[in-house]
N, C-alpha and C. Protein backbone atom coordinates (compact mmCIF):
# COMPACT_ATOMS: atom_id res chain seq x y z
N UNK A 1 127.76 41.46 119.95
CA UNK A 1 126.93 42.06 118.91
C UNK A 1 125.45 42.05 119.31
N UNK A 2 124.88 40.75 120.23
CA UNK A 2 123.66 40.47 120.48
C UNK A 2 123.29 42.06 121.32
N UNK A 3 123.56 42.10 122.24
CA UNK A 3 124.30 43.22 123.66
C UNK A 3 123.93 44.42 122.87
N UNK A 4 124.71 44.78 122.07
CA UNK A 4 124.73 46.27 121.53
C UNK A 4 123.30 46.21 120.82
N UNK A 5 123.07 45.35 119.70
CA UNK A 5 121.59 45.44 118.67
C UNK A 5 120.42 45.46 120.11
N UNK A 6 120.55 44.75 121.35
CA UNK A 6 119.57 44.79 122.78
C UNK A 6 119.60 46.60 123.24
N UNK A 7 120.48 46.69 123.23
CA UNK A 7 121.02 48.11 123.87
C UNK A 7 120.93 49.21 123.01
N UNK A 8 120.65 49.00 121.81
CA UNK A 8 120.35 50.00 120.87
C UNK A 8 118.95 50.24 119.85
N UNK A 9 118.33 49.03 120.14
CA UNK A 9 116.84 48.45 120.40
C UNK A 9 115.72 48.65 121.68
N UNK A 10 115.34 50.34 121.76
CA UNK A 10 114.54 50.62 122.64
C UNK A 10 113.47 51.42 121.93
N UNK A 11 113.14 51.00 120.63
CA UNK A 11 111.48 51.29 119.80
C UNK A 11 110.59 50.31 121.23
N UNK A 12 109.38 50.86 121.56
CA UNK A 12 108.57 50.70 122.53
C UNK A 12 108.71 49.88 123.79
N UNK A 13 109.58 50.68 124.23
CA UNK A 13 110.32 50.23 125.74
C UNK A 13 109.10 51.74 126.04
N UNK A 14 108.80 51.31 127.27
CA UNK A 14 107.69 51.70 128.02
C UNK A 14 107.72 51.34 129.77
N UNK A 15 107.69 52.41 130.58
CA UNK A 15 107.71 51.66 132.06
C UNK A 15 106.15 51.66 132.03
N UNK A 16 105.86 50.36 132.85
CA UNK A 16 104.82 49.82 133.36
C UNK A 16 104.04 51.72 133.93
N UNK A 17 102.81 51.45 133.65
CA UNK A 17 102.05 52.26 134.23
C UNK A 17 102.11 52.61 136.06
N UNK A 18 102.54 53.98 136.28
CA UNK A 18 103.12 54.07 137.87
C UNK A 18 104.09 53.96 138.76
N UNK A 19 105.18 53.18 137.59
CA UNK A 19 106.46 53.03 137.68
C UNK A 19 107.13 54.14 137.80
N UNK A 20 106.81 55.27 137.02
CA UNK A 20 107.98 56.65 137.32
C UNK A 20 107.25 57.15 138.79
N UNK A 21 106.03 57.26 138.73
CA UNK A 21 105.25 57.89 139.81
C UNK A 21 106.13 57.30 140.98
N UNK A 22 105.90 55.84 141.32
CA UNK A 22 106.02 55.09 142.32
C UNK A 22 107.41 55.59 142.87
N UNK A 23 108.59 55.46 141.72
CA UNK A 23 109.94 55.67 142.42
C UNK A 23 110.25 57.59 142.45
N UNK A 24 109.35 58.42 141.76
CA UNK A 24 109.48 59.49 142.57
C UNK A 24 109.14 59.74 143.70
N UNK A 25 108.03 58.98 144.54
CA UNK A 25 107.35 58.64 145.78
C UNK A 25 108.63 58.23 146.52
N UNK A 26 109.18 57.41 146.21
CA UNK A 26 110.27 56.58 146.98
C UNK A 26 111.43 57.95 147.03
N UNK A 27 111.95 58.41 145.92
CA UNK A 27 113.14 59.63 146.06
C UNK A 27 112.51 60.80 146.93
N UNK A 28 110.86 60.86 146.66
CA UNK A 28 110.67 62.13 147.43
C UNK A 28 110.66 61.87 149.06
N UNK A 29 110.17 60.87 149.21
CA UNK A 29 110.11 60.27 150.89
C UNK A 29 112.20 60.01 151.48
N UNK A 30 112.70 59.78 150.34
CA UNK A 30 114.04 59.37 150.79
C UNK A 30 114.41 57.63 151.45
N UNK A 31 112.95 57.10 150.81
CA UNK A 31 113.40 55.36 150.42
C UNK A 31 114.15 55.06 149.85
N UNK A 32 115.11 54.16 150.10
CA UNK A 32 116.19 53.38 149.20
C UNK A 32 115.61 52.66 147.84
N UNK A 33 116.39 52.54 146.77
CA UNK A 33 115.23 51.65 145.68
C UNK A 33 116.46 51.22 145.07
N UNK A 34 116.24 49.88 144.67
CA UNK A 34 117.64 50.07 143.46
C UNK A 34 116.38 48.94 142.08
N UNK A 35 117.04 49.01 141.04
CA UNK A 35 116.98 48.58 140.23
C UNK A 35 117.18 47.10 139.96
N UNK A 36 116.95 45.99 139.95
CA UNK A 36 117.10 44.68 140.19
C UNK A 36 117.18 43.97 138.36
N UNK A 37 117.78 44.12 137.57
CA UNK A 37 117.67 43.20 136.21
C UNK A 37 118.11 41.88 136.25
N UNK A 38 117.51 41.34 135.07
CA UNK A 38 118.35 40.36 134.59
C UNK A 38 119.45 40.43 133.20
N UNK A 39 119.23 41.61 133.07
CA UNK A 39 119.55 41.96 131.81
C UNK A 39 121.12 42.95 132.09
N UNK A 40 122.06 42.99 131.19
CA UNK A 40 123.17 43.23 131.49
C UNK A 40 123.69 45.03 131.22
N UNK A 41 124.41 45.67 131.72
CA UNK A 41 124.46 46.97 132.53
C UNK A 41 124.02 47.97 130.99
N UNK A 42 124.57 47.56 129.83
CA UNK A 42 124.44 48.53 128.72
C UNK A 42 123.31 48.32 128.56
N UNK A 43 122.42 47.11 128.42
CA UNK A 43 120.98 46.87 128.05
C UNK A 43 120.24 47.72 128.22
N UNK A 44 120.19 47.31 130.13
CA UNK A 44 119.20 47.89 131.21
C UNK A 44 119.77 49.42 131.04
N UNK A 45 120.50 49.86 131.28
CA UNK A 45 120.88 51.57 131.47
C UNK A 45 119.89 52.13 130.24
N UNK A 46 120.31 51.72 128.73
CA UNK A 46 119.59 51.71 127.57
C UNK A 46 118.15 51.98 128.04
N UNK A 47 117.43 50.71 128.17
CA UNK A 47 116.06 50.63 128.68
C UNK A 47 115.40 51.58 130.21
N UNK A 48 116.28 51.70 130.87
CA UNK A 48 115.77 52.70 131.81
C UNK A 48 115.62 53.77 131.14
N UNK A 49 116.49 54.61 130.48
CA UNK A 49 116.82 55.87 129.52
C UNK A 49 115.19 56.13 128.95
N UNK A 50 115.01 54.79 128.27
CA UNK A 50 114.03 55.01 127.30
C UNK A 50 112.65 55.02 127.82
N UNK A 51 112.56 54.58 128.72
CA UNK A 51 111.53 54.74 129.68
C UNK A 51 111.21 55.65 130.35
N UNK A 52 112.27 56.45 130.64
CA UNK A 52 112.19 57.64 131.48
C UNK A 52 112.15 57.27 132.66
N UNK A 53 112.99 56.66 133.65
CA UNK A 53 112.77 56.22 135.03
C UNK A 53 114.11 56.68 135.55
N UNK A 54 113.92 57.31 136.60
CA UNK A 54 114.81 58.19 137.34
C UNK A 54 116.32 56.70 137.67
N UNK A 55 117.36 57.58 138.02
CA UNK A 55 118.54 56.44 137.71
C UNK A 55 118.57 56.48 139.34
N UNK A 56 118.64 55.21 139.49
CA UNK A 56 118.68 54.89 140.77
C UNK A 56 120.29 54.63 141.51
N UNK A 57 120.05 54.57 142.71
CA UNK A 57 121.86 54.55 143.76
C UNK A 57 122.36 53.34 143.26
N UNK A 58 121.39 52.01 143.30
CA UNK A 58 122.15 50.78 143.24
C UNK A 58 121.62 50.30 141.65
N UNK A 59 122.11 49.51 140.87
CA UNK A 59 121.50 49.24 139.76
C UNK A 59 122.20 47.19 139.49
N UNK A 60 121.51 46.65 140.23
CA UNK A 60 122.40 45.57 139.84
C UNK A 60 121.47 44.64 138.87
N UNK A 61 122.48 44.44 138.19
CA UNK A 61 122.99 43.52 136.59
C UNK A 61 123.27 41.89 136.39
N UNK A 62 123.19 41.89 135.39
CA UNK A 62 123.48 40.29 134.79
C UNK A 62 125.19 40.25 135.43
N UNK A 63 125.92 41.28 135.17
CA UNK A 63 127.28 41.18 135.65
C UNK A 63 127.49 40.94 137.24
N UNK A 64 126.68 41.46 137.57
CA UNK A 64 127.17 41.31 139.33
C UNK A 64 126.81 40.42 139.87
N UNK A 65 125.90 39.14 139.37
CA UNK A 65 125.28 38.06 139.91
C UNK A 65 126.17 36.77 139.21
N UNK A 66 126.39 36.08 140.17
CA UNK A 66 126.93 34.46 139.61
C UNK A 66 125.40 33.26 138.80
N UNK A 67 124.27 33.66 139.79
CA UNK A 67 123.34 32.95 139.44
C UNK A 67 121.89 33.92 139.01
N UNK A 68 121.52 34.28 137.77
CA UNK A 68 120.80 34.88 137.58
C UNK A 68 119.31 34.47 137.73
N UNK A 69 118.42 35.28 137.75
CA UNK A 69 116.82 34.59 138.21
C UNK A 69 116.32 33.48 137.69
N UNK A 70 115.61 32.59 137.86
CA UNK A 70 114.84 32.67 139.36
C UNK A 70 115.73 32.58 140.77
N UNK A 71 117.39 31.94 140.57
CA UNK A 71 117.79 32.17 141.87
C UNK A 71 117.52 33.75 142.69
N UNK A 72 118.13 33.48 143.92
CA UNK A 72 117.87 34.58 144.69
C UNK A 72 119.33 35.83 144.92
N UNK A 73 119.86 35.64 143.70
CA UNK A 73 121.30 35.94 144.07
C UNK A 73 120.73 37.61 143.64
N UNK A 74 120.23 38.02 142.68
CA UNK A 74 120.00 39.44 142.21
C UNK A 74 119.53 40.33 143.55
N UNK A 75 118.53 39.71 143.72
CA UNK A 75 117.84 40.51 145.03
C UNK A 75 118.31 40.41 146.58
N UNK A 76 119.51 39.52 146.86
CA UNK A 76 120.18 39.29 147.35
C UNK A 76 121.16 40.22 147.62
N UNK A 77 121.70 40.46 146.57
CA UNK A 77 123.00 41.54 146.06
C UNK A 77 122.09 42.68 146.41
N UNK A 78 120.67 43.41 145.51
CA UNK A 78 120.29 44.59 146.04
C UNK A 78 119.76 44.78 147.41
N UNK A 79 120.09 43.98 148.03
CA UNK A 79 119.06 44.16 149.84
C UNK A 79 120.64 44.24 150.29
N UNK A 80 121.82 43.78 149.95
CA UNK A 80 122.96 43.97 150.78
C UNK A 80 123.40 45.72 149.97
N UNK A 81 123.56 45.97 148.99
CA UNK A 81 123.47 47.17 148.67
C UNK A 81 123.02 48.15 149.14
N UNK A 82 121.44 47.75 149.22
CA UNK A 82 120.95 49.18 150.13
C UNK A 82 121.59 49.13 151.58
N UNK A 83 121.45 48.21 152.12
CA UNK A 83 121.85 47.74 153.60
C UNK A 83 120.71 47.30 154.10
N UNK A 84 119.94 46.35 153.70
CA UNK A 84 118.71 45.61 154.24
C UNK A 84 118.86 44.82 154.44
N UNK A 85 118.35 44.01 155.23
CA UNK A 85 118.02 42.46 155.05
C UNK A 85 117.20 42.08 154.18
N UNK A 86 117.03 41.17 153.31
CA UNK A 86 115.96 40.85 152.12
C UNK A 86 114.47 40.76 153.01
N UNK A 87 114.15 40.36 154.08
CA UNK A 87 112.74 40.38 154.51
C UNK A 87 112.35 42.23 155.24
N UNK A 88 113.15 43.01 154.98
CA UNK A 88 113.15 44.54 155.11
C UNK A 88 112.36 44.73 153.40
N UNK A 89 112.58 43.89 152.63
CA UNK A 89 112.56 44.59 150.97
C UNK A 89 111.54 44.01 150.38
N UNK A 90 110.64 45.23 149.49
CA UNK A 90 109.69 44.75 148.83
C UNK A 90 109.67 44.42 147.47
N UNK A 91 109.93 43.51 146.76
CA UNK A 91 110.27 43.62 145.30
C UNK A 91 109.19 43.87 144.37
N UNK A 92 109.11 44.70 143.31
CA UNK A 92 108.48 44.66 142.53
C UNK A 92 108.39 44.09 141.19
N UNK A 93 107.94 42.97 140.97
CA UNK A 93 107.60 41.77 139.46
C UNK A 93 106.80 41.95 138.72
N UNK A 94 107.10 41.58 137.24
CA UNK A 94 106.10 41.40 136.55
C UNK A 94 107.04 40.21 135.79
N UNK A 95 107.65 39.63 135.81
CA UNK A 95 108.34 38.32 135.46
C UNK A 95 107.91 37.58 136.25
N UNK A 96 107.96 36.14 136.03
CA UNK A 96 107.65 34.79 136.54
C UNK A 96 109.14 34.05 137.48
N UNK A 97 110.57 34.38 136.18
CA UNK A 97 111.58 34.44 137.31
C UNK A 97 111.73 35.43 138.07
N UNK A 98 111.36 36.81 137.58
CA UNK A 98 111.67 37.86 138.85
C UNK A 98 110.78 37.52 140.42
N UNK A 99 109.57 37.16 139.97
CA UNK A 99 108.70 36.70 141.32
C UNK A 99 109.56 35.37 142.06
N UNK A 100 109.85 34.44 141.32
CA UNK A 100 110.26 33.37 142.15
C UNK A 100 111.81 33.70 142.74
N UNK A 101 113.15 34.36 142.14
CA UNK A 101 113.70 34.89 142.79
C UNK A 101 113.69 35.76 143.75
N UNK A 102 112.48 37.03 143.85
CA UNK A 102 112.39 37.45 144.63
C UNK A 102 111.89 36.80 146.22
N UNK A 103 111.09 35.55 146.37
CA UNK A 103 110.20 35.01 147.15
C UNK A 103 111.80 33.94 147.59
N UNK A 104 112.39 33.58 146.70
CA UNK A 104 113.76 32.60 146.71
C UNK A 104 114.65 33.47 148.02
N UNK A 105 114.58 35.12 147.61
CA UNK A 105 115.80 35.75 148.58
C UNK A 105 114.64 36.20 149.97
N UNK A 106 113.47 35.70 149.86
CA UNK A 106 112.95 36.09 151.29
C UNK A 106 112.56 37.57 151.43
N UNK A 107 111.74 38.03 150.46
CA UNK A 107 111.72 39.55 150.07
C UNK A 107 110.39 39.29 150.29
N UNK A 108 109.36 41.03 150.69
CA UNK A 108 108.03 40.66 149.72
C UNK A 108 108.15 40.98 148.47
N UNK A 109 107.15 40.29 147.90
CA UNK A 109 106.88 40.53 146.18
C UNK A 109 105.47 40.93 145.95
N UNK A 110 105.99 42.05 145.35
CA UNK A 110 104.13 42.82 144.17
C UNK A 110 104.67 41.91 142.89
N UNK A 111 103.57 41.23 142.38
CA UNK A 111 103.20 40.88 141.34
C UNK A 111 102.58 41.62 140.39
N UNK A 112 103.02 42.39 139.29
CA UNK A 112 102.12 43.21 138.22
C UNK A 112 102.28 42.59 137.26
N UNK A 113 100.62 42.36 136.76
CA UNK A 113 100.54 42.32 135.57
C UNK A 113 101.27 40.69 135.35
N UNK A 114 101.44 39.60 136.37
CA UNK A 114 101.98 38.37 136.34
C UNK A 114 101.08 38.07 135.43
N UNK A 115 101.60 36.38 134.71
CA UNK A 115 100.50 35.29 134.44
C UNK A 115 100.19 34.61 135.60
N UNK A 116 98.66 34.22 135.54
CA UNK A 116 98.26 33.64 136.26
C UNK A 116 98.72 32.40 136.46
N UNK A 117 99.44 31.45 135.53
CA UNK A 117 100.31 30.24 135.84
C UNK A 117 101.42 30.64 136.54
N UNK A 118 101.76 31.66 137.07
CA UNK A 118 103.12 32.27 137.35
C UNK A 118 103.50 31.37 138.73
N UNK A 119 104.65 30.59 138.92
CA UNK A 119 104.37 29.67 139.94
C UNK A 119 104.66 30.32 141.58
N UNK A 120 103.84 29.91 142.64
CA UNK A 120 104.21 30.42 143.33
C UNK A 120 103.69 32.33 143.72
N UNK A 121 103.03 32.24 142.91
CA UNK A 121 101.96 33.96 142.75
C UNK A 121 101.08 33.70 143.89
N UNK A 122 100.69 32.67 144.44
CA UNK A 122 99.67 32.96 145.69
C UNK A 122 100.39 33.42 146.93
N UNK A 123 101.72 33.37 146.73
CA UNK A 123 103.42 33.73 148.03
C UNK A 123 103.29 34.76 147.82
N UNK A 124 102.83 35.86 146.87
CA UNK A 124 102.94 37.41 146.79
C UNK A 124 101.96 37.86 147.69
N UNK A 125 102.88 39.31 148.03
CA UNK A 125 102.42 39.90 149.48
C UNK A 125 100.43 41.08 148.24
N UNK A 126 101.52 41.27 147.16
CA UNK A 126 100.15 41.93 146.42
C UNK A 126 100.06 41.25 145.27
N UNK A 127 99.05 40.95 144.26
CA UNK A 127 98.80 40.53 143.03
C UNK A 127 98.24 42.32 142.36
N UNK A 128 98.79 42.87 141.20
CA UNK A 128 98.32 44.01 141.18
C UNK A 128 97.94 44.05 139.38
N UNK A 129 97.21 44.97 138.64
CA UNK A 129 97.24 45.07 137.01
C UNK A 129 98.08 46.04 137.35
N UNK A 130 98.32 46.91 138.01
CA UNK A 130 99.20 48.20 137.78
C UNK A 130 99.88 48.99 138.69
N UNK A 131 100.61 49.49 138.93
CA UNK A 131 101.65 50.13 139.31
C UNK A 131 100.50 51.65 139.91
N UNK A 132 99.58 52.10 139.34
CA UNK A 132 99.12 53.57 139.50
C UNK A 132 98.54 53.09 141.02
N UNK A 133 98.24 51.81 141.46
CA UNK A 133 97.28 52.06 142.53
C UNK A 133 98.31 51.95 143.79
N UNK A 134 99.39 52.08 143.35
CA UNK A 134 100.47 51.98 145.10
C UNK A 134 100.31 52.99 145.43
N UNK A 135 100.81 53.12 146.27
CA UNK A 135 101.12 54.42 147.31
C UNK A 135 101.76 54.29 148.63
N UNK A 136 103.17 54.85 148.69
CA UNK A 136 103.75 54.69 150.06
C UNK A 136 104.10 55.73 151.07
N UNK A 137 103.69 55.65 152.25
CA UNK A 137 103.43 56.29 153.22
C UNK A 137 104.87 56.46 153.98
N UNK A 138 105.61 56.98 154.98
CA UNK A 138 106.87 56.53 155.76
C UNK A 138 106.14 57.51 157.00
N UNK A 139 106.58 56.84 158.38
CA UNK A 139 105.76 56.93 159.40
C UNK A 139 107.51 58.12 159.67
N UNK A 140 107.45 59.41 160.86
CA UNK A 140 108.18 59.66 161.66
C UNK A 140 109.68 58.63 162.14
N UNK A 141 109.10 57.65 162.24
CA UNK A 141 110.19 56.96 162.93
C UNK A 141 110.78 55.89 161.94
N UNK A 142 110.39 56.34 160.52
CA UNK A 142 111.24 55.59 159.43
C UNK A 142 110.27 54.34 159.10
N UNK A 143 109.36 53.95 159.61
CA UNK A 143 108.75 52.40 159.22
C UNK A 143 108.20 53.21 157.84
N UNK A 144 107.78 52.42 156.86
CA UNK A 144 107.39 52.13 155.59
C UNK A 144 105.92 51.75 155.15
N UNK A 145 105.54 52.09 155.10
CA UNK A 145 103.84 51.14 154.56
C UNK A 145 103.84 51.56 153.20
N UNK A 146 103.39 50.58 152.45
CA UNK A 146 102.85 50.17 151.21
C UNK A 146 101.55 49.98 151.15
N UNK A 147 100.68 51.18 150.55
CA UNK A 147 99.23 50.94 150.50
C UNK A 147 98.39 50.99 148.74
N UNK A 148 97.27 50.43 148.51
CA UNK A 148 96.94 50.52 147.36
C UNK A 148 95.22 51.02 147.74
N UNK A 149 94.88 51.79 146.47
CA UNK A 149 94.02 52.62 146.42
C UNK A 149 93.21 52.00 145.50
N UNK A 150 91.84 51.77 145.07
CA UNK A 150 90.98 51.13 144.43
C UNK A 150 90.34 52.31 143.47
């Protein structure tokens, strides 16, 4: 009952500022991206919907993980999904467990919009307020750069 009233409860669900931008950047370049929750498949599907954020290849869930965040099992599962190794993958946080799981599976981590008590925030590869200032580049020969604009 909790599940469905979560899943049917998307009055001001909002993606982070740059969030749609960012992963049309990623579909238009032909980067892999998946979706990383903690939250379980009807929730999150719900909340992507309402946000307007393009549906991604991999989408993993509260269901597909034995140990949910801060372990490293979520981002774990999406770096074997795409076919990465977790130090290939950049995660993007604005949770305190999403950052420490992500840094747990050996990923980089953008921090948006963290608290500054957030433990372990000085391990992030970026500290950012927003999502609008990324920008990713892909070289000819497939390498990746992640750049931010002031």
């Amino acid at each position: 009952l909790l599940e469905k009233t979560e899943a049917e409860d998307t009055d001001g669900v909002r993606a982070l500022p740059g969030a749609r931008d960012l992963l049309e950047q990623l579909n238009a370049l032909e980067i892999p991206w998946a979706i990383v929750t903690s939250g379980s498949m009807p929730v999150a599907s719900a909340r992507r919907h309402a946000a307007g954020l393009p549906l991604p290849v991999h989408f993993v869930t509260a269901e597909q993980v034995k140990n949910g965040k801060p372990e490293p099992d979520a981002y774990l599962t999406g770096a074997k999904l795409l076919g990465l190794k977790p130090e290939e993958c950049v995660v993007v946080e604005d949770a305190p467990a999403g950052i420490l799981s992500g840094l747990a599976a050996g990923c980089a981590v953008i921090a948006v919009n963290a608290p500054a008590d957030t433990p372990r925030l000085a391990e992030t590869t970026l500290q950012l307020t927003t999502l609008t200032a990324l920008r990713i580049s892909k070289a000819p020969d497939g390498t990746v750069t992640v750049l931010t604009q002031n």
